[in-house]
Protein backbone atom coordinates (compact mmCIF):
# COMPACT_ATOMS: atom_id res chain seq x y z
CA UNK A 1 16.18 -0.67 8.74
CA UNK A 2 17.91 -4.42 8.57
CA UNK A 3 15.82 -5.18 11.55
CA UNK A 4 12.31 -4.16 10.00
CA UNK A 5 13.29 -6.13 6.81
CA UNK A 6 14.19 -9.10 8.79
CA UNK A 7 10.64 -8.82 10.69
CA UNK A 8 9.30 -8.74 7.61
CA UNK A 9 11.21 -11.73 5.65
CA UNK A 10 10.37 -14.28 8.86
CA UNK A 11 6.02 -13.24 8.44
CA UNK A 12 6.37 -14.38 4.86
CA UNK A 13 5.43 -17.79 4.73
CA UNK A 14 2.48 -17.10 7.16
CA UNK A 15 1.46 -13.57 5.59
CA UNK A 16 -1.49 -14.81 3.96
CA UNK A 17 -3.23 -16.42 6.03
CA UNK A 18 -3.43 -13.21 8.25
CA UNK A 19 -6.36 -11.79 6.24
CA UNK A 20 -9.85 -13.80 6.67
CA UNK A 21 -12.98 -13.92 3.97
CA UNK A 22 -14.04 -11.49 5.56
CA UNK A 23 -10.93 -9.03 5.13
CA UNK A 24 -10.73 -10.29 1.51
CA UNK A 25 -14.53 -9.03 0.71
CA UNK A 26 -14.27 -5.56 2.40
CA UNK A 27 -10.69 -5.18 0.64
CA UNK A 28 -12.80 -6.43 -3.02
CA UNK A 29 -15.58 -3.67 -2.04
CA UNK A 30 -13.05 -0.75 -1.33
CA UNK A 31 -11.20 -1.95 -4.59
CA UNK A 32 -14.15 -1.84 -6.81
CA UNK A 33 -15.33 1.76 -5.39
CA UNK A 34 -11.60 3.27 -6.34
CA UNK A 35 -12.22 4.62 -10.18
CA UNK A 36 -9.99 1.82 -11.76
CA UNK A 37 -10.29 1.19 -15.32
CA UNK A 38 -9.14 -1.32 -17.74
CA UNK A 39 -5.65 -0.32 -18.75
CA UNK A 40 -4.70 1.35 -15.94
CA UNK A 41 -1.26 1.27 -14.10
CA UNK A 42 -1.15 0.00 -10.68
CA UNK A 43 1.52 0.61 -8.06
CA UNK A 44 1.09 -1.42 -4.41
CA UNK A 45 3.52 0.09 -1.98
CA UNK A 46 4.13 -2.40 0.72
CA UNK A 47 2.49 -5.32 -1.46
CA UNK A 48 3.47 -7.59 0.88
CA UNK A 49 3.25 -10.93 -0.56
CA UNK A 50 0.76 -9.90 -3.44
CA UNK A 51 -2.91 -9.60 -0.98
CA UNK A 52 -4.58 -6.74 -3.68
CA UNK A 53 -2.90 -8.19 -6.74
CA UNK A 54 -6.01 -10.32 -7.99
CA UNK A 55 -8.01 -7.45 -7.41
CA UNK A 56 -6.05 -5.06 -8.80
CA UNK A 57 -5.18 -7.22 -11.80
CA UNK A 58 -8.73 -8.04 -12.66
CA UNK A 59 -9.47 -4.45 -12.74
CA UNK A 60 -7.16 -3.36 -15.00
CA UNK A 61 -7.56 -6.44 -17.40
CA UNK A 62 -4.31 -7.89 -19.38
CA UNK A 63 -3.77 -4.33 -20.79
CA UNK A 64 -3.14 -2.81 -17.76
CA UNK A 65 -0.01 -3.65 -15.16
CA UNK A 66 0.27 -3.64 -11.98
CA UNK A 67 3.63 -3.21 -9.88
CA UNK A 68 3.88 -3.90 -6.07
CA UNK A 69 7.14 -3.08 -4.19
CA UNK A 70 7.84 -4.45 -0.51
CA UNK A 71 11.18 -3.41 1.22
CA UNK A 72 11.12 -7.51 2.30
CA UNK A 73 12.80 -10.04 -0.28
CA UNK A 74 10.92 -12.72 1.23
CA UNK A 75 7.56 -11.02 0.79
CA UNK A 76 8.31 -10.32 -2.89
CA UNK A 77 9.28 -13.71 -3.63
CA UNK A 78 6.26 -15.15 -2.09
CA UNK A 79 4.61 -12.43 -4.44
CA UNK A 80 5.85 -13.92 -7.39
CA UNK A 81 5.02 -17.32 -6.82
CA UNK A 82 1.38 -16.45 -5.90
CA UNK A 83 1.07 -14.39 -8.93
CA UNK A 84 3.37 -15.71 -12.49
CA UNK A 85 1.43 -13.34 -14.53
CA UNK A 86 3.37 -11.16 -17.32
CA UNK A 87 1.44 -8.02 -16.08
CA UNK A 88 2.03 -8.27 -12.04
CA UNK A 89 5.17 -7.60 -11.33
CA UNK A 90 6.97 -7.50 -7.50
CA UNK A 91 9.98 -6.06 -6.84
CA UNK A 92 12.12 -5.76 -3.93
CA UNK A 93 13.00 -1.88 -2.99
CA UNK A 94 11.97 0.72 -0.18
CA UNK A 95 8.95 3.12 -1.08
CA UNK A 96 11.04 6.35 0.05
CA UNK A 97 13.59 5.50 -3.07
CA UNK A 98 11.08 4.01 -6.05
CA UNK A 99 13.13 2.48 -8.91
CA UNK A 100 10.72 3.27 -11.05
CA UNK A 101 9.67 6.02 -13.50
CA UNK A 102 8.35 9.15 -12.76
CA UNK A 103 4.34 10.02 -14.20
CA UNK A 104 3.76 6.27 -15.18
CA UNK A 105 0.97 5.10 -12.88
CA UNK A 106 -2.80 5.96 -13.03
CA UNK A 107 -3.21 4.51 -9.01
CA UNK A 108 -1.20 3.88 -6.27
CA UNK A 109 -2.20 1.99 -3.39
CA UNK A 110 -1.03 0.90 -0.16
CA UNK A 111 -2.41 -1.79 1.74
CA UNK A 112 -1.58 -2.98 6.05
CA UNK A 113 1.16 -1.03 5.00
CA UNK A 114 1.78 2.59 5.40
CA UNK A 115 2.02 2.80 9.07
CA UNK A 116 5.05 0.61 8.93
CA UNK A 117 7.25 2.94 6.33
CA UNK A 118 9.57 4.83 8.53
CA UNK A 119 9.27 8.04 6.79
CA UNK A 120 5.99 8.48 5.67
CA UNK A 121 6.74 12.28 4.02
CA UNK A 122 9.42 10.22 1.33
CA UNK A 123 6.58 7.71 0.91
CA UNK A 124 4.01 10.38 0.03
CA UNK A 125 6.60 12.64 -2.13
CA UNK A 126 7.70 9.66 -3.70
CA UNK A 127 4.10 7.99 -4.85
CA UNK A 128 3.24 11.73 -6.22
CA UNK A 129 6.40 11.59 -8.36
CA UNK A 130 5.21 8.25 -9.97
CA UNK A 131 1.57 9.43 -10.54
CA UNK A 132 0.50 11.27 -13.50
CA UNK A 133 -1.30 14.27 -12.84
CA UNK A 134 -5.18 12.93 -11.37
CA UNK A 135 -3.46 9.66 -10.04
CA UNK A 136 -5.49 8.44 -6.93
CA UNK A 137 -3.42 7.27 -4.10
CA UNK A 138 -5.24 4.99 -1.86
CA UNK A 139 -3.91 4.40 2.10
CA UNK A 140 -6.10 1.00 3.65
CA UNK A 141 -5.86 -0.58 6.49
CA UNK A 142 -8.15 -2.44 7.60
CA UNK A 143 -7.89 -1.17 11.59
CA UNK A 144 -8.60 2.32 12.48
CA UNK A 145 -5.86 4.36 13.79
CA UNK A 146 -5.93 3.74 17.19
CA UNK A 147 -6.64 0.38 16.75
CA UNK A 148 -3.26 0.08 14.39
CA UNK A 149 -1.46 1.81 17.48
CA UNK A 150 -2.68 -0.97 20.20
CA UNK A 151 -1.92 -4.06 17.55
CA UNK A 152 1.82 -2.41 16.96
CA UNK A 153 2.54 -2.12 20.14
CA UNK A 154 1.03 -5.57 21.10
CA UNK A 155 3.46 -7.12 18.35
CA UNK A 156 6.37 -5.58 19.40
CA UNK A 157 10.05 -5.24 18.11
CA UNK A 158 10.72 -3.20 14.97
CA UNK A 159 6.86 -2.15 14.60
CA UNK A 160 5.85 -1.28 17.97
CA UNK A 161 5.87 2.56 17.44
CA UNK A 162 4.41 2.28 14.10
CA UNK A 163 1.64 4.28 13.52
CA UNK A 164 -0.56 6.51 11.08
CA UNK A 165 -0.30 10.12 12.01
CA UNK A 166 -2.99 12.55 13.43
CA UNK A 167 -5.62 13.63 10.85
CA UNK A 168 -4.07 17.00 10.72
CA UNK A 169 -0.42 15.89 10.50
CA UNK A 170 -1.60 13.35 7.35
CA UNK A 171 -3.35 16.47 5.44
CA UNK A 172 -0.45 18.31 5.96
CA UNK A 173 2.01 15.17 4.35
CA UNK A 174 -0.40 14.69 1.81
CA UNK A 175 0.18 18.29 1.12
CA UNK A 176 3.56 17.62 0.80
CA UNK A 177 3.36 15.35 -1.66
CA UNK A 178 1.38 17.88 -3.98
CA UNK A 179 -2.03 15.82 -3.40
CA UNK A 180 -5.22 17.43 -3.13
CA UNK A 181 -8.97 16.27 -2.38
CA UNK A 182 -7.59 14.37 0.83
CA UNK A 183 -10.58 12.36 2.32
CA UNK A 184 -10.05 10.06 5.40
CA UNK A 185 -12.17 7.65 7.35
CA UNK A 186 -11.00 6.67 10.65
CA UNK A 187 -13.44 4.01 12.21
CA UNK A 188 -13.35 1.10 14.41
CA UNK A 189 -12.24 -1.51 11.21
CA UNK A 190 -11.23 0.74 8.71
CA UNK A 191 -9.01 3.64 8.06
CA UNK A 192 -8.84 4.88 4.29
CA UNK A 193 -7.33 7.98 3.04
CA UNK A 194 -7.19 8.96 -0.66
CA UNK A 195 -5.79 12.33 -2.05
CA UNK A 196 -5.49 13.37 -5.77
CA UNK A 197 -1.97 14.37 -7.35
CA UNK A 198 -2.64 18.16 -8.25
C-alpha cells in the first residue's frame, strides 16, 4: 500500500500535464452528458491532483460542493493549490475507508482512477454508502480496458497488474454495491461505466 502511495506522491508535480486538449474536451463532453445540476454534491475518488474539479465545480455552481479524495498526499496538495475555492475540497484518505458521511452526495465519479484501487468491491460498497438513493456513479478512463492493461504493465512497479475487471465480473461488483442500471462502454479510447444506487 506504502509503495502505491509513494508511486503516486513522486507523479505529482508532473500529473497534469499527462492529459492533452484533447483529453480535457472529451472529459468536458462526458461531464456535461452526466445529469449534474446546480447544487449538487460531488465526490471524485482518485481526484488525483484536481483534473475534473473545474468541470465538476462549474456544474454544480457555488451552491453545490464538490469533494475529491486521493490515497496520495502529494496529489491532494497539488489539488489544493490548483483549486483555493471554499466549495472544492481534497482530502487525503483511501476510497475503501471514506471519511465522510453516509447519503450526502448526488454523484460520484472516478476519473484514470479506478483500475488502480486495490480492492475495487470496498471502492464500489463504499461510493454506494455515500450516495443518496438515485446517486450516479461514474467510472472514466480515458483507455479502454485492454488498452489500460498494456499501459499498466508498460509502467511498471506498483501498477503493473492494475486493471478494470471483465464486463461480467464489474456487473457483478456493481451489484455489490447495491447499484443498478449498469451501462459500460469499452472502446479503443474510452471505457465508461455508470450504475444507479438502488
Amino acid at each position: 500500500m506504502n509503495n502505491r502511495r509513494e508511486y503516486f506522491d513522486a507523479l505529482a508535480e508532473e500529473w497534469d500535464k499527462m492529459f492533452t486538449a484533447e483529453d480535457l474536451e472529451i472529459l468536458s463532453f462526458l461531464i456535461e452528458s452526466f445529469d449534474i445540476k446546480a447544487h449538487d454534491k460531488i465526490v471524485d475518488l482518485g481526484c488525483g491532483t484536481g483534473v475534473l474539479f473545474d468541470l465538476l465545480r462549474r456544474r454544480v455552481g457555488p451552491e453545490g460542493l464538490v469533494v475529491g479524495v486521493d490515497l496520495s498526499a502529494e496529489m491532494v496538495k497539488k489539488a489544493r493549490k490548483n483549486f483555493p475555492f471554499k466549495n472544492v475540497w481534497a482530502i487525503d484518505a483511501d476510497a475503501e475507508m471514506l471519511p465522510l458521511k453516509s447519503e450526502l452526495f448526488d454523484v460520484a465519479v472516478s476519473f484514470a482512477a479506478f483500475a488502480h484501487f486495490t480492492c475495487q468491491e470496498s471502492v464500489m460498497v463504499e461510493a454506494s454508502r455515500i450516495l443518496k438513493k438515485g446517486g450516479k456513479f461514474h467510472i472514466i478512463h480515458l483507455l479502454s480496458s485492454k488498452e489500460l492493461d498494456t499501459y499498466h504493465l508498460k509502467a511498471g512497479g506498483p501498477v503493473a497488474d492494475d486493471h478494470i475487471s471483465s464486463l461480467e465480473r464489474m456487473k457483478e461488483i456493481f451489484s455489490q454495491g447495491n447499484f443498478v442500471d449498469v451501462s459500460i462502454i469499452d472502446h479503443p479510447g474510452l471505457y465508461l461505466a455508470i450504475g444507479t444506487k438502488g
